[in-house]
C-alpha atoms as a PDB file:
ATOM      1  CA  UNK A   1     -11.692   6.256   9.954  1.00  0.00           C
ATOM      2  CA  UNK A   2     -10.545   8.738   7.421  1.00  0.00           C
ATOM      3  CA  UNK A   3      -8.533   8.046   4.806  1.00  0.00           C
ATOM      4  CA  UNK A   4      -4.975   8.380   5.436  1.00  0.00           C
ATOM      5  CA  UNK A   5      -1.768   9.908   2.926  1.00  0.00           C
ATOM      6  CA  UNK A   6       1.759  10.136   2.056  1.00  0.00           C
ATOM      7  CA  UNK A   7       4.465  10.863  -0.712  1.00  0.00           C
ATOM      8  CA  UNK A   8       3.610   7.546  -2.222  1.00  0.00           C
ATOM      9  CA  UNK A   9       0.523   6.071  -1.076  1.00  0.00           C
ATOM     10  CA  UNK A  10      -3.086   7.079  -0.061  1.00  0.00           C
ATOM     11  CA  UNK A  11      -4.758   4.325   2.295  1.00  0.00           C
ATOM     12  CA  UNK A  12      -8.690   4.102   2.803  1.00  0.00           C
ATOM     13  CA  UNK A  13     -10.490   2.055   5.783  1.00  0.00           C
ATOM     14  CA  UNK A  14     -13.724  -0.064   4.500  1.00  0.00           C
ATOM     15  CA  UNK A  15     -16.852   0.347   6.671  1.00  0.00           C
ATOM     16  CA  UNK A  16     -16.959  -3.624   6.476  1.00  0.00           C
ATOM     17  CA  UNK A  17     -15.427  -5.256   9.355  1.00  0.00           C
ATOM     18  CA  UNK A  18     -13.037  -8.242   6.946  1.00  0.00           C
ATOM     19  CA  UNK A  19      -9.505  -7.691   7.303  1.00  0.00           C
ATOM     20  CA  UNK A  20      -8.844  -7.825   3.589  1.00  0.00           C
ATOM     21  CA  UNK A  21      -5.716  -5.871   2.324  1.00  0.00           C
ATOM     22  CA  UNK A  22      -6.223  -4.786  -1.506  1.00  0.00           C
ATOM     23  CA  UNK A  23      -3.806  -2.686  -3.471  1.00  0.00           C
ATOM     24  CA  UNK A  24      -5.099  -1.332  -6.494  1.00  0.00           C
ATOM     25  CA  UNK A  25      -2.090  -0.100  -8.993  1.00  0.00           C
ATOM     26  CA  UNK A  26      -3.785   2.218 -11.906  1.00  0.00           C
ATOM     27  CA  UNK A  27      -2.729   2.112 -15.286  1.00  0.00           C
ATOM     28  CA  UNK A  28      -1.701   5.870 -15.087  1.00  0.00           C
ATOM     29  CA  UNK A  29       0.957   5.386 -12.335  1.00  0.00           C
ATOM     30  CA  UNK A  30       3.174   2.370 -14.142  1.00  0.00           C
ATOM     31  CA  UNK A  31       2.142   1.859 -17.913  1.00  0.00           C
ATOM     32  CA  UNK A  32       3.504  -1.922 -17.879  1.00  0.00           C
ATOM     33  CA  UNK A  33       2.396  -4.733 -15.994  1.00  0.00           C
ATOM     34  CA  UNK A  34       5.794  -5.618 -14.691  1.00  0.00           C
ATOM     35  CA  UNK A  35       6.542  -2.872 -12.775  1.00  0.00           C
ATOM     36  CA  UNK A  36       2.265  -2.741 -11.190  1.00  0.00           C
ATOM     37  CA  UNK A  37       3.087  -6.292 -10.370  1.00  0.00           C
ATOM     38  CA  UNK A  38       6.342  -5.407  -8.630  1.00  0.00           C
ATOM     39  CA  UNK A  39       4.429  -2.560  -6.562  1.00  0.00           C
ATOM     40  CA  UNK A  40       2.052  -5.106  -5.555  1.00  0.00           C
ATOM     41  CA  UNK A  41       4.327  -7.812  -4.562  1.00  0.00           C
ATOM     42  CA  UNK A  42       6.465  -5.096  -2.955  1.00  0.00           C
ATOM     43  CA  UNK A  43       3.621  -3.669  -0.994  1.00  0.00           C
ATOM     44  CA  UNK A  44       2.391  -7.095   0.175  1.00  0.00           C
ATOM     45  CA  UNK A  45       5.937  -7.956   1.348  1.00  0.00           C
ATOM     46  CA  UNK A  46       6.331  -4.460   3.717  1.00  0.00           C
ATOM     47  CA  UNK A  47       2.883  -5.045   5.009  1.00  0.00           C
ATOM     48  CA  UNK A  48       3.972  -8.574   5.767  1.00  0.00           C
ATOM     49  CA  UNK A  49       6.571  -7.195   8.081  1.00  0.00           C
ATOM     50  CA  UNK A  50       4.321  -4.586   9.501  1.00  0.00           C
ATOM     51  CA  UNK A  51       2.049  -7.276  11.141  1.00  0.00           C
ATOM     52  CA  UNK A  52      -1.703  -8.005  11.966  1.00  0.00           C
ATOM     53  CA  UNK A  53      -3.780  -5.581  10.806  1.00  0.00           C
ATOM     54  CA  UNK A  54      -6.873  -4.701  12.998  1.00  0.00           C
ATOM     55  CA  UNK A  55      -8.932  -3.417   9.880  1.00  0.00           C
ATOM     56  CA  UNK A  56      -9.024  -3.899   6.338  1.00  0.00           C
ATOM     57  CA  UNK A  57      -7.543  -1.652   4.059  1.00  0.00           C
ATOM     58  CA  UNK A  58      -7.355  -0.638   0.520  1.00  0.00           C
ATOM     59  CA  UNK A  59      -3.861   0.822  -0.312  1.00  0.00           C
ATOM     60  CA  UNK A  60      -3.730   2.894  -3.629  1.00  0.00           C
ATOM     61  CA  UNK A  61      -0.105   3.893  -4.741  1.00  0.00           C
ATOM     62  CA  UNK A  62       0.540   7.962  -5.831  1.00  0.00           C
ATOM     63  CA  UNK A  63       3.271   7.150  -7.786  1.00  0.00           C
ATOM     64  CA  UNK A  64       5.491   5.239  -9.237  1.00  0.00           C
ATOM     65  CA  UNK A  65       7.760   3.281  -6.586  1.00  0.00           C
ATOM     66  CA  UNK A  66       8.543   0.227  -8.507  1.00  0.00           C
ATOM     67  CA  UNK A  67      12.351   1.100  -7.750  1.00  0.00           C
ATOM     68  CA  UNK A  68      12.002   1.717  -4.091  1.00  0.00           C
ATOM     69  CA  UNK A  69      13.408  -1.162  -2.032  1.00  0.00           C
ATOM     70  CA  UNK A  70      10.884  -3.038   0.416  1.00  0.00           C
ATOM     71  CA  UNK A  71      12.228  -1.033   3.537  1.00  0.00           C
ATOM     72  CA  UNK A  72      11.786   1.898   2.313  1.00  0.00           C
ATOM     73  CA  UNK A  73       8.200   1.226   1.304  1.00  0.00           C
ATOM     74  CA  UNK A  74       8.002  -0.438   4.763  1.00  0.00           C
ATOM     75  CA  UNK A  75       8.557   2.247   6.836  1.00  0.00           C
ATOM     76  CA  UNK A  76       6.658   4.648   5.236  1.00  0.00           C
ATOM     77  CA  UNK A  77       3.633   2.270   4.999  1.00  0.00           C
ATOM     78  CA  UNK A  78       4.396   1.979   9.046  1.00  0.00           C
ATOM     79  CA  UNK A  79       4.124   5.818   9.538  1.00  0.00           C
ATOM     80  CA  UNK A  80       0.807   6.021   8.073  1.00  0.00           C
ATOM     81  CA  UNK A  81      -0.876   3.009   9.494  1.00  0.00           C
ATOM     82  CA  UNK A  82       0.605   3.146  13.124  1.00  0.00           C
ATOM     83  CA  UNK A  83      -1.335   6.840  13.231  1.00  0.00           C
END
């Protein structure tokens, strides 16, 4: 599968056939560790809510959306992945 993009996020699909979900938050997009720990806990939580996931995928944030609220990052991580 090709990878897959948004405002906020840019997903990629492993060749490997696990079902591991990892988020990788870079330095560049939120400086402290607080707020790349809230876009990882947020993240987890809407994908939570999105279900099973048939594949793995690694999920790389564009910006900063520690101050977006769970739905919101919900349904736009639904849009993408329900391609």
């Amino acid at each position: 599968m090709f990878p897959r993009s948004s405002k906020n996020f840019l997903i990629k699909f492993p060749k490997s056939k696990t079902r591991n979900v990892t988020i990788v938050v870079k330095k560049a997009i939120a400086k402290n560790a607080v707020d790349r720990n809230r876009i990882k806990r947020i993240t987890r939580e809407a994908l939570k809510k999105i279900g099973d996931l048939e594949t793995g995928i690694v999920l790389i944030p564009k910006n900063n959306i520690a101050k977006l609220k769970t739905q919101e990052v919900y349904e736009e991580l639904r849009k993408i992945i329900k391609k």
